[in-house]
N, C-alpha and C. Protein backbone atom coordinates (compact mmCIF):
# COMPACT_ATOMS: atom_id res chain seq x y z
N UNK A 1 38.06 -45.60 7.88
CA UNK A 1 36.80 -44.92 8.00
C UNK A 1 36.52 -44.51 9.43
N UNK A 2 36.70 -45.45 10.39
CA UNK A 2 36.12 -44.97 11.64
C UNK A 2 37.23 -43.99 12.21
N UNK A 3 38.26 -43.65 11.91
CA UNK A 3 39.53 -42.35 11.80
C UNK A 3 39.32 -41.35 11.41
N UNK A 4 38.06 -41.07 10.33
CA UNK A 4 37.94 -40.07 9.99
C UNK A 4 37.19 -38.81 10.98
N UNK A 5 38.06 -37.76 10.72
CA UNK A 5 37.55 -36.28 12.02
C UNK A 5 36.40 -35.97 10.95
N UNK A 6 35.10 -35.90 12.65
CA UNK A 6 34.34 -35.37 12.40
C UNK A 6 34.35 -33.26 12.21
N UNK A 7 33.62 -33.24 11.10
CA UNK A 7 33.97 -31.78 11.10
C UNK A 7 32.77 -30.47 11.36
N UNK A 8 32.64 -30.55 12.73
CA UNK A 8 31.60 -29.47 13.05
C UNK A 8 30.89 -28.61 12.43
N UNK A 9 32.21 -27.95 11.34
CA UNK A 9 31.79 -26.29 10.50
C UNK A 9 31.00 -27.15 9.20
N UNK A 10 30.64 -28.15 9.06
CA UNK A 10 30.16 -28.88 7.51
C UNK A 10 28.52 -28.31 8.29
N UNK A 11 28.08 -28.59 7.11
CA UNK A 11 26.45 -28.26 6.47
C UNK A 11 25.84 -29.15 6.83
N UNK A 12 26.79 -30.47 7.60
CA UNK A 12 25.50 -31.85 8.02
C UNK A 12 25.45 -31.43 9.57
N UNK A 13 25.82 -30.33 10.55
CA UNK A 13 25.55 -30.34 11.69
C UNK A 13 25.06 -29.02 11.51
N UNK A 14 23.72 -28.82 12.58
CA UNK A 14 23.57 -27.19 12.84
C UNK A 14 24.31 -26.63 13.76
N UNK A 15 24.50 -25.48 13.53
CA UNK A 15 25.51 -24.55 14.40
C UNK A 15 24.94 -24.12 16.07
N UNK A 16 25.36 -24.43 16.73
CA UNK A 16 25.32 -24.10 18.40
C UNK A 16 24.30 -22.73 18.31
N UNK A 17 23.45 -22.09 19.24
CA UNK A 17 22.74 -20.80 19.37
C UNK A 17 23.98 -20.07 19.98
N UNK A 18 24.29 -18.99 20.11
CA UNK A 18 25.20 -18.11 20.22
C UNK A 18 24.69 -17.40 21.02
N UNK A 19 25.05 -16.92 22.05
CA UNK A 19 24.66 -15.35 22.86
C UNK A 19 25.55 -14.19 22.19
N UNK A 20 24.61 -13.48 22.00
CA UNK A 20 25.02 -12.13 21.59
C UNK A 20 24.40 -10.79 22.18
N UNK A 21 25.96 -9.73 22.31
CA UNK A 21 25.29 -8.88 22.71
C UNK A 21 24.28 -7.86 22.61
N UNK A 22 24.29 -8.16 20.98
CA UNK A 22 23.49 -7.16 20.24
C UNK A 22 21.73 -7.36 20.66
N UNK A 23 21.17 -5.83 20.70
CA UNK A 23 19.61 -6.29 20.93
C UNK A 23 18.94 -6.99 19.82
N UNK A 24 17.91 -7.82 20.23
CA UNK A 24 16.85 -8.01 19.42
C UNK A 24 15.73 -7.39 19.05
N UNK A 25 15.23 -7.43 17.96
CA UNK A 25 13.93 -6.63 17.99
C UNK A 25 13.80 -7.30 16.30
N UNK A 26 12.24 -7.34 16.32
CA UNK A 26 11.41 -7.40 15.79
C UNK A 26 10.90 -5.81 14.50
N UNK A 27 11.89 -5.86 13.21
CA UNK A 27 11.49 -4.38 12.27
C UNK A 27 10.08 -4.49 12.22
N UNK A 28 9.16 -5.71 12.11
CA UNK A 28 7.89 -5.14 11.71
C UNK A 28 7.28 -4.13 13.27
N UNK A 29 7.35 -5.09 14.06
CA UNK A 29 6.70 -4.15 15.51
C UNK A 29 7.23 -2.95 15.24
N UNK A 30 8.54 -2.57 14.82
CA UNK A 30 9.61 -1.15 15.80
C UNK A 30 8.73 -0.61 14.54
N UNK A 31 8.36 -1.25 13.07
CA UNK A 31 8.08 -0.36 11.88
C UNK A 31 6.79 0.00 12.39
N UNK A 32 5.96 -0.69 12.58
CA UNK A 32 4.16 -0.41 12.97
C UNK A 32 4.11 0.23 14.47
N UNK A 33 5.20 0.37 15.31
CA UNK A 33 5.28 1.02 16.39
C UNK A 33 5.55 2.98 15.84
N UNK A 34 6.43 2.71 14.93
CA UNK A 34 7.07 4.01 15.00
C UNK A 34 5.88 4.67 13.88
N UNK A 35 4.90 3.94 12.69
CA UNK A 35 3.86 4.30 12.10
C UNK A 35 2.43 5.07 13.02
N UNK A 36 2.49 4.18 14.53
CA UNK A 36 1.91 5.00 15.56
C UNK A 36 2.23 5.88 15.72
N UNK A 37 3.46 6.26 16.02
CA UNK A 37 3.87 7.58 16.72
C UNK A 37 4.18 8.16 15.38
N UNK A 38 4.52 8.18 14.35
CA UNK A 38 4.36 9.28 13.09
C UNK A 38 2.74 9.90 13.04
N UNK A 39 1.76 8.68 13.16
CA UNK A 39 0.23 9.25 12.91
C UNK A 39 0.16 10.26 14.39
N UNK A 40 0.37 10.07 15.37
CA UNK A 40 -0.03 10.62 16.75
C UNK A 40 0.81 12.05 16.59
N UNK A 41 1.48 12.26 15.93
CA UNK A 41 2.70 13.25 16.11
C UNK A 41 2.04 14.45 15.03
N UNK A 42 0.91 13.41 14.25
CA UNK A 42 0.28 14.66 13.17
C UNK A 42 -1.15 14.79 13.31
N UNK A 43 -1.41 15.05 14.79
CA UNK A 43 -2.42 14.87 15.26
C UNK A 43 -3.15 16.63 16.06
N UNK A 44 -3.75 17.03 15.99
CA UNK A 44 -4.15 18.16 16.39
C UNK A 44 -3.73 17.73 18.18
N UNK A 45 -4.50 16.55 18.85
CA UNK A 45 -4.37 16.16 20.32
C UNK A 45 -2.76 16.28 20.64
N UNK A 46 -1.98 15.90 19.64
CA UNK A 46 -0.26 16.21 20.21
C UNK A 46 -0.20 17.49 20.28
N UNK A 47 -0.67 18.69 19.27
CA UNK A 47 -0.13 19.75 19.47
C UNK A 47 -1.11 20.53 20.40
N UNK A 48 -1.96 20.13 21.16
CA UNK A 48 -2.47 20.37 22.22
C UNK A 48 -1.65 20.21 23.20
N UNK A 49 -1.41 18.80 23.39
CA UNK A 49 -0.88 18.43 24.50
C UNK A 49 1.05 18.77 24.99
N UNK A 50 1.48 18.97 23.55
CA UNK A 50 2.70 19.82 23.31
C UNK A 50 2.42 21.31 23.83
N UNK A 51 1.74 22.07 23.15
CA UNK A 51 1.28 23.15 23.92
C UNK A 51 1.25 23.74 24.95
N UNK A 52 0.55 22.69 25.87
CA UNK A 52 0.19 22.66 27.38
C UNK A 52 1.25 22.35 28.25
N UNK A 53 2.13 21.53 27.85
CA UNK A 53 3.56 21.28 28.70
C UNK A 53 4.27 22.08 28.69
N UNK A 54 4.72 23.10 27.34
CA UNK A 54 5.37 24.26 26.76
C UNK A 54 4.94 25.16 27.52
N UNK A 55 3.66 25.38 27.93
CA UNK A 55 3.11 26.68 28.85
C UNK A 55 3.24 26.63 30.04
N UNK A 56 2.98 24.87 30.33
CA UNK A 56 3.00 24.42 31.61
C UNK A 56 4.24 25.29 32.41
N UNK A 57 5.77 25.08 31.78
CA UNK A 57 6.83 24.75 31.87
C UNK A 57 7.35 26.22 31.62
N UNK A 58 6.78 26.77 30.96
CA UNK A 58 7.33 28.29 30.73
C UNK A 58 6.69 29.18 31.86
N UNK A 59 5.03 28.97 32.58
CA UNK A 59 4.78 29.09 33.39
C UNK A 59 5.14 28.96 34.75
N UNK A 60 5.75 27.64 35.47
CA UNK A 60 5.79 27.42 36.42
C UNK A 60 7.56 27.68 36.57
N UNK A 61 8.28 27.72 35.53
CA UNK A 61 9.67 28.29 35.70
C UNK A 61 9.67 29.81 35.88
N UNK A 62 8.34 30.16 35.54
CA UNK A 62 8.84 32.46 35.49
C UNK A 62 8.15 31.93 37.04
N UNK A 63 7.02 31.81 37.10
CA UNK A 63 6.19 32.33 38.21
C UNK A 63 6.39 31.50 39.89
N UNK A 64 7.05 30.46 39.61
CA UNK A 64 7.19 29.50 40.73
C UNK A 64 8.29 29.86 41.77
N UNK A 65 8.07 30.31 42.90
CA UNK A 65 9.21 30.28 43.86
C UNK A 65 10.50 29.86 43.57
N UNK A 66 11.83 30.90 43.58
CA UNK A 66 13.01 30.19 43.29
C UNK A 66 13.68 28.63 43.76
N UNK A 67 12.96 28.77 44.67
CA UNK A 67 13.42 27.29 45.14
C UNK A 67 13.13 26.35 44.67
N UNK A 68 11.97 26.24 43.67
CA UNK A 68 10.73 25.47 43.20
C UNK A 68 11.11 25.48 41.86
N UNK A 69 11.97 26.56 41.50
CA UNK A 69 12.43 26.52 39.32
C UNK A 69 13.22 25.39 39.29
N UNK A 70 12.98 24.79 38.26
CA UNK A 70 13.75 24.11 37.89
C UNK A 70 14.65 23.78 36.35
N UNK A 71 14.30 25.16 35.55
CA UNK A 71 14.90 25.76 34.70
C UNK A 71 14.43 26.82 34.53
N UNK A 72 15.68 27.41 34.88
CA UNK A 72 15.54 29.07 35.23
C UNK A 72 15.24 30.01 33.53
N UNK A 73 15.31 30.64 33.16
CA UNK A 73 15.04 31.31 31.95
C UNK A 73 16.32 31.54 31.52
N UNK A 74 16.55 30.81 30.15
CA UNK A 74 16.12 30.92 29.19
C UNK A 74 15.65 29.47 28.84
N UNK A 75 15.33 28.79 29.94
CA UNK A 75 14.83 27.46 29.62
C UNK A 75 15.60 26.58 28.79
N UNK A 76 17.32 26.30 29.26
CA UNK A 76 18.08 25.43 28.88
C UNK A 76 17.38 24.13 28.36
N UNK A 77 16.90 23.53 29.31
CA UNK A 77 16.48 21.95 29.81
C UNK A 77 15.29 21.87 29.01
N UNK A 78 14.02 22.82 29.21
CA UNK A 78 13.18 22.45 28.10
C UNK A 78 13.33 22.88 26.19
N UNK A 79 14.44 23.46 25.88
CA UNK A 79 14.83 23.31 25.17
C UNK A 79 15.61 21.99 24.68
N UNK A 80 16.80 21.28 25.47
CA UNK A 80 17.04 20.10 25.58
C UNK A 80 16.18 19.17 24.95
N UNK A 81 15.14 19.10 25.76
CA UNK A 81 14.03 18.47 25.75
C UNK A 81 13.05 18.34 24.24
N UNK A 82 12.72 19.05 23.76
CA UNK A 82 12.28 19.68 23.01
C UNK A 82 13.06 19.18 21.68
N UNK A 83 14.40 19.30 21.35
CA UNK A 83 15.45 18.88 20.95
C UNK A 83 15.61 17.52 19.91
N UNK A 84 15.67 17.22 21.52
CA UNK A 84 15.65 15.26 21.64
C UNK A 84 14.31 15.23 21.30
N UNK A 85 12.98 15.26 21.35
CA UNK A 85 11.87 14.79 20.87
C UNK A 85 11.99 15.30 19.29
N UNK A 86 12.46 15.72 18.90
CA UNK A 86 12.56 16.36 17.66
C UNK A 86 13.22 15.09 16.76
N UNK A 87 14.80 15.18 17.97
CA UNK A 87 15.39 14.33 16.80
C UNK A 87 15.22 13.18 17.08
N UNK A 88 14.51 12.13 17.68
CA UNK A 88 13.88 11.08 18.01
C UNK A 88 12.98 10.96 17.02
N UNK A 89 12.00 11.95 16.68
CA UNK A 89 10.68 11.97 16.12
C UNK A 89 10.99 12.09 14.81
N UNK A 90 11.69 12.71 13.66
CA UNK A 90 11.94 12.83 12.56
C UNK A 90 12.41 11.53 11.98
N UNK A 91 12.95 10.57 12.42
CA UNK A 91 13.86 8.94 11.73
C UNK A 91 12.04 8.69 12.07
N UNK A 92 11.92 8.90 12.96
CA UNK A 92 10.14 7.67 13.16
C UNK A 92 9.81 8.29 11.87
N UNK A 93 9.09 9.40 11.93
CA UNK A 93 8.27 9.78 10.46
C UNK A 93 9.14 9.25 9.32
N UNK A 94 10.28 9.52 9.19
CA UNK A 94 10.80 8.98 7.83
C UNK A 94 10.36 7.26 7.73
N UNK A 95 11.06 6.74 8.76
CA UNK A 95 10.61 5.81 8.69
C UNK A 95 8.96 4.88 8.21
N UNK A 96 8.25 5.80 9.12
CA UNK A 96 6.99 5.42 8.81
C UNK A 96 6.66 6.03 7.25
N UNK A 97 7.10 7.01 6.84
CA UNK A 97 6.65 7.43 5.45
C UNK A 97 7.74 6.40 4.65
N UNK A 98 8.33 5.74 4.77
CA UNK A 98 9.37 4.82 4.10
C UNK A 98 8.42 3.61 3.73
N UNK A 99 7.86 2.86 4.59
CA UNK A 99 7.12 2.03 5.10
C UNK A 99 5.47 2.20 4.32
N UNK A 100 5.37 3.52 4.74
CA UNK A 100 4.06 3.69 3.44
C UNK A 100 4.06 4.10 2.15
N UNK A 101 5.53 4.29 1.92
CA UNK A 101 5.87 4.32 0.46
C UNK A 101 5.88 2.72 -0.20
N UNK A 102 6.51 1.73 0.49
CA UNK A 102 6.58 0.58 0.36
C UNK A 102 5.23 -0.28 -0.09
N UNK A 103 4.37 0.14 0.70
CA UNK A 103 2.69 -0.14 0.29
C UNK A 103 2.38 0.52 -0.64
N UNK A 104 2.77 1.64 -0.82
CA UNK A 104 1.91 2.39 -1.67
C UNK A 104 2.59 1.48 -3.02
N UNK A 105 4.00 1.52 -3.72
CA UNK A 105 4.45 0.84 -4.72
C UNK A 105 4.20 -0.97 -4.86
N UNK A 106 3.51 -1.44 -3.85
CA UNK A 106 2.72 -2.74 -3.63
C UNK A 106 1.77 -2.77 -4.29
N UNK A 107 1.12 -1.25 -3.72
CA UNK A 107 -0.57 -1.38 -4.09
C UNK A 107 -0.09 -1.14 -5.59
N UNK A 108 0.35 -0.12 -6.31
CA UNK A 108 0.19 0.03 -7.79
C UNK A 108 1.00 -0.78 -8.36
N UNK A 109 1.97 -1.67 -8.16
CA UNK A 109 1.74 -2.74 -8.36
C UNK A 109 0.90 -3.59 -9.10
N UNK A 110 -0.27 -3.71 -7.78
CA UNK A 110 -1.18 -4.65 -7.97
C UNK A 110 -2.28 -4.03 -8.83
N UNK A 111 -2.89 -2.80 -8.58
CA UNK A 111 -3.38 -1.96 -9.37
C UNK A 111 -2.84 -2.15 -11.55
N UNK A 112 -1.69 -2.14 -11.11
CA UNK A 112 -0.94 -2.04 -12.89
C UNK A 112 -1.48 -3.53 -13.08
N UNK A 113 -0.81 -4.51 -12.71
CA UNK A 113 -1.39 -5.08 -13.13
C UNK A 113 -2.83 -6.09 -13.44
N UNK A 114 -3.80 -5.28 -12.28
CA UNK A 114 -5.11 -5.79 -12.10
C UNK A 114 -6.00 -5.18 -14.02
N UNK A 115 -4.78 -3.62 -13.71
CA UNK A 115 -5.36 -3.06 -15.23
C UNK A 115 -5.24 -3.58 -16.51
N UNK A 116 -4.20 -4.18 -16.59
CA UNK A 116 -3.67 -4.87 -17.35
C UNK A 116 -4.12 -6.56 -17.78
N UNK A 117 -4.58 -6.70 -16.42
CA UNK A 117 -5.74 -8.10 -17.20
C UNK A 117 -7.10 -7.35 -17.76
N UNK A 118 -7.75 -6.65 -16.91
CA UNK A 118 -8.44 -5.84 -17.18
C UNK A 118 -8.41 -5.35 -18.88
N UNK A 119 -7.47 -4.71 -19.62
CA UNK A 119 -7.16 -4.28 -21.02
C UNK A 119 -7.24 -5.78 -21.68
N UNK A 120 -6.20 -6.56 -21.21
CA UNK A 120 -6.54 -7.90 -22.29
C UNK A 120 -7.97 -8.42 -22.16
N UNK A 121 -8.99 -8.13 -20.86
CA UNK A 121 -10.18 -9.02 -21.17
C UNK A 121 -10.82 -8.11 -22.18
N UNK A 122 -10.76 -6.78 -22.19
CA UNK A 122 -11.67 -5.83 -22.91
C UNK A 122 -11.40 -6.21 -23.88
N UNK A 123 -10.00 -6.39 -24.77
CA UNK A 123 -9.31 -6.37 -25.67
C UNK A 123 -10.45 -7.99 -26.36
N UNK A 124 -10.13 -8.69 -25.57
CA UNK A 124 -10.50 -10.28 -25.91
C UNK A 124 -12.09 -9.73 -26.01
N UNK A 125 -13.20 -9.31 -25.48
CA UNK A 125 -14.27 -8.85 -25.42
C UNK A 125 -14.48 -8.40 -26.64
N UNK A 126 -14.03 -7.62 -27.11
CA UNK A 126 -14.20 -6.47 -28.16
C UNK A 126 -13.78 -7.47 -29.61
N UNK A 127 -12.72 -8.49 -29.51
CA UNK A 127 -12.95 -9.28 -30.62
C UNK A 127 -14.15 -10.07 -31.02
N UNK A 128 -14.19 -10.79 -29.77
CA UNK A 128 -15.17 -11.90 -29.68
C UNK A 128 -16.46 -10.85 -30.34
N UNK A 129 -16.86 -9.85 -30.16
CA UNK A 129 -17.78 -8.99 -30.23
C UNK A 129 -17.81 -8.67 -31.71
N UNK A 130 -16.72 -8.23 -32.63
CA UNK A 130 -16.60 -8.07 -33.81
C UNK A 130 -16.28 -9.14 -34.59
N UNK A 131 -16.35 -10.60 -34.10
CA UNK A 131 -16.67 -12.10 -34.72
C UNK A 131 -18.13 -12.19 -34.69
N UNK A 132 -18.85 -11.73 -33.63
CA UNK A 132 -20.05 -12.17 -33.49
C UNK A 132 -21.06 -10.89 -34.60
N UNK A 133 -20.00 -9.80 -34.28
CA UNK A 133 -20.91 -8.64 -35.19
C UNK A 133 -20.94 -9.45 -36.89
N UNK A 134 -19.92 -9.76 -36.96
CA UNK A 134 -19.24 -10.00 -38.45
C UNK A 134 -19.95 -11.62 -39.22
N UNK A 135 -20.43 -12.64 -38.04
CA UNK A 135 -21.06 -13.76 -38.11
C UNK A 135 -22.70 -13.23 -38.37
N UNK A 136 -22.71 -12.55 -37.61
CA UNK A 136 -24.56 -11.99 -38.10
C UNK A 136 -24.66 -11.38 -39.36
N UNK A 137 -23.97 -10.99 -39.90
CA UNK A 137 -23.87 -10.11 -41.03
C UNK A 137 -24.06 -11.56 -42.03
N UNK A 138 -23.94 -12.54 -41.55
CA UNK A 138 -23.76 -13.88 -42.72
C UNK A 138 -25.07 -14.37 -42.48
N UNK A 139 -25.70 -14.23 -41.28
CA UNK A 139 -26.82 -15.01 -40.65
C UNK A 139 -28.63 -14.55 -41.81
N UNK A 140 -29.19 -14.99 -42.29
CA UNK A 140 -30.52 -14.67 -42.39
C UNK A 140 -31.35 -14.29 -41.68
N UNK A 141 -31.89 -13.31 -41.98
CA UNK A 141 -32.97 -12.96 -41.25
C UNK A 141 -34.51 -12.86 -41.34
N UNK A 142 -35.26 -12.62 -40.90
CA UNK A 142 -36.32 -12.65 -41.18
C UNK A 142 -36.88 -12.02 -42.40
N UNK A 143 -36.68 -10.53 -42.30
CA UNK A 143 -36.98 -9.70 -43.50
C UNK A 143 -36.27 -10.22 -44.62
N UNK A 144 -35.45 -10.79 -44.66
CA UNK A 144 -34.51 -10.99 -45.79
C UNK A 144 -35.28 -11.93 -45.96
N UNK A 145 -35.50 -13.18 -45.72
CA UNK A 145 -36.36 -14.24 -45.68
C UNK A 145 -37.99 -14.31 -46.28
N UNK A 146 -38.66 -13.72 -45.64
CA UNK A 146 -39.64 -13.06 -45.94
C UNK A 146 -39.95 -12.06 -47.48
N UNK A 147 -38.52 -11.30 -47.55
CA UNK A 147 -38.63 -10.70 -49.04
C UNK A 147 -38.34 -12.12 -50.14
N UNK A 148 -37.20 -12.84 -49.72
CA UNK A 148 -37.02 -13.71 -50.46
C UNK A 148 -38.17 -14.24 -50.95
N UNK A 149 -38.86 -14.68 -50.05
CA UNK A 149 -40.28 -16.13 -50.29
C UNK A 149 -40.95 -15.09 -50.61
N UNK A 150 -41.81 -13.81 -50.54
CA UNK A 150 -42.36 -13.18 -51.62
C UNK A 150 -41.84 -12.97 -52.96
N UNK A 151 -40.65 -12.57 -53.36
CA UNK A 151 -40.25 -12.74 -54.36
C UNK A 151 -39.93 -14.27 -55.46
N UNK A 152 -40.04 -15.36 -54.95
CA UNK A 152 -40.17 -16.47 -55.06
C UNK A 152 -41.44 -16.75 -55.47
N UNK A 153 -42.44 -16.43 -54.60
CA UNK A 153 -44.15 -16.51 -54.80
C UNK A 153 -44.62 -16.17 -56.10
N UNK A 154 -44.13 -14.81 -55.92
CA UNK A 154 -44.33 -13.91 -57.36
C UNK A 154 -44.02 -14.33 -58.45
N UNK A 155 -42.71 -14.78 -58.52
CA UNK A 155 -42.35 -15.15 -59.76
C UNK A 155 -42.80 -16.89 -59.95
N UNK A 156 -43.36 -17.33 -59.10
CA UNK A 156 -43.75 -18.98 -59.42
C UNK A 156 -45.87 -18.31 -60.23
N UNK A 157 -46.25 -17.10 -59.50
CA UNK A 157 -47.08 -16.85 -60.08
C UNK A 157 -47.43 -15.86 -61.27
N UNK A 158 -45.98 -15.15 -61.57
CA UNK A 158 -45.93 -14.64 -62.81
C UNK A 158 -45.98 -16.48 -63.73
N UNK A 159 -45.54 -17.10 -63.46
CA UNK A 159 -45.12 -18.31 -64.30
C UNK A 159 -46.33 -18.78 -64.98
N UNK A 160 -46.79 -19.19 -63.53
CA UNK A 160 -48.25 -19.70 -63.62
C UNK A 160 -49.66 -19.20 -64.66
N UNK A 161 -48.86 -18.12 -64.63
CA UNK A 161 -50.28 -17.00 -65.37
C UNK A 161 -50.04 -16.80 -66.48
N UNK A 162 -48.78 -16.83 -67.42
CA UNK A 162 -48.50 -16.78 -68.44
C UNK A 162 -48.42 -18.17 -69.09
């Protein structure tokens, strides 16, 4: 017994932390990060502010001292630019519309089946309702009662009189 090799890779020791090179990150942040920048991106204030850099930039490259351009026309670089925000920005929106598709089939979900207790209570309602309709129908009532014991009266005083 005391010969026996201990064996590291078994399920009774935990495994060492590892450095790795790969990054970390957190999908919910990068998901609710990139849900920001999908909402901001469909925003009247972006395409303002897109706008204004676009003019900025088309402006100060025609009209600015050659020494001073810094993309000459046909505007290589802010095309570049332009580009890359594009294809940066399209995985975010998918993403974020991925992400609110995910909720959305949560919510109806919960919706289907909130309806669905919902139908069995009506369902259970609507019996209980046609037991209780169907129990009164057995019950006496007043008028009925009332005709009875006049008719009772009557005939104890047809009796009486003959």
């Amino acid at each position: 017994m005391a010969n026996k090799k201990i064996n590291k890779n078994s399920l009774e020791f935990p495994r060492e932390a590892r450095r790795s090179l790969k990054p970390s990150y957190d999908p919910e942040v990068f998901g609710r990060w990139s849900e920001r920048f999908a909402r901001f991106l469909g925003t009247a204030r972006f395409l303002v502010f897109m706008t204004a850099f676009v003019i900025f930039w088309v402006v100060w490259n025609s009209l600015a001292p050659e020494d001073m351009k810094f993309d000459h026309y046909p505007f290589i670089f802010l095309t570049l630019l332009l580009s890359l925000q594009a294809s940066y920005a399209a995985p975010l929106i998918l993403l974020a519309q991925n992400r609110q598709t995910d909720r959305d089939r949560i919510q109806g979900n919960k919706d289907r089946e909130r309806d669905e207790r919902n139908m069995a209570d009506t369902e259970y309602l609507t019996r209980e309702l046609a037991s209780l309709r169907s129990a009164l129908g057995e019950v006496t009532t007043k008028d009925y009662l009332h005709k009875e014991m006049t008719d009772a009266i009557d005939e104890i005083v047809k009796k009486l009189n003959k």
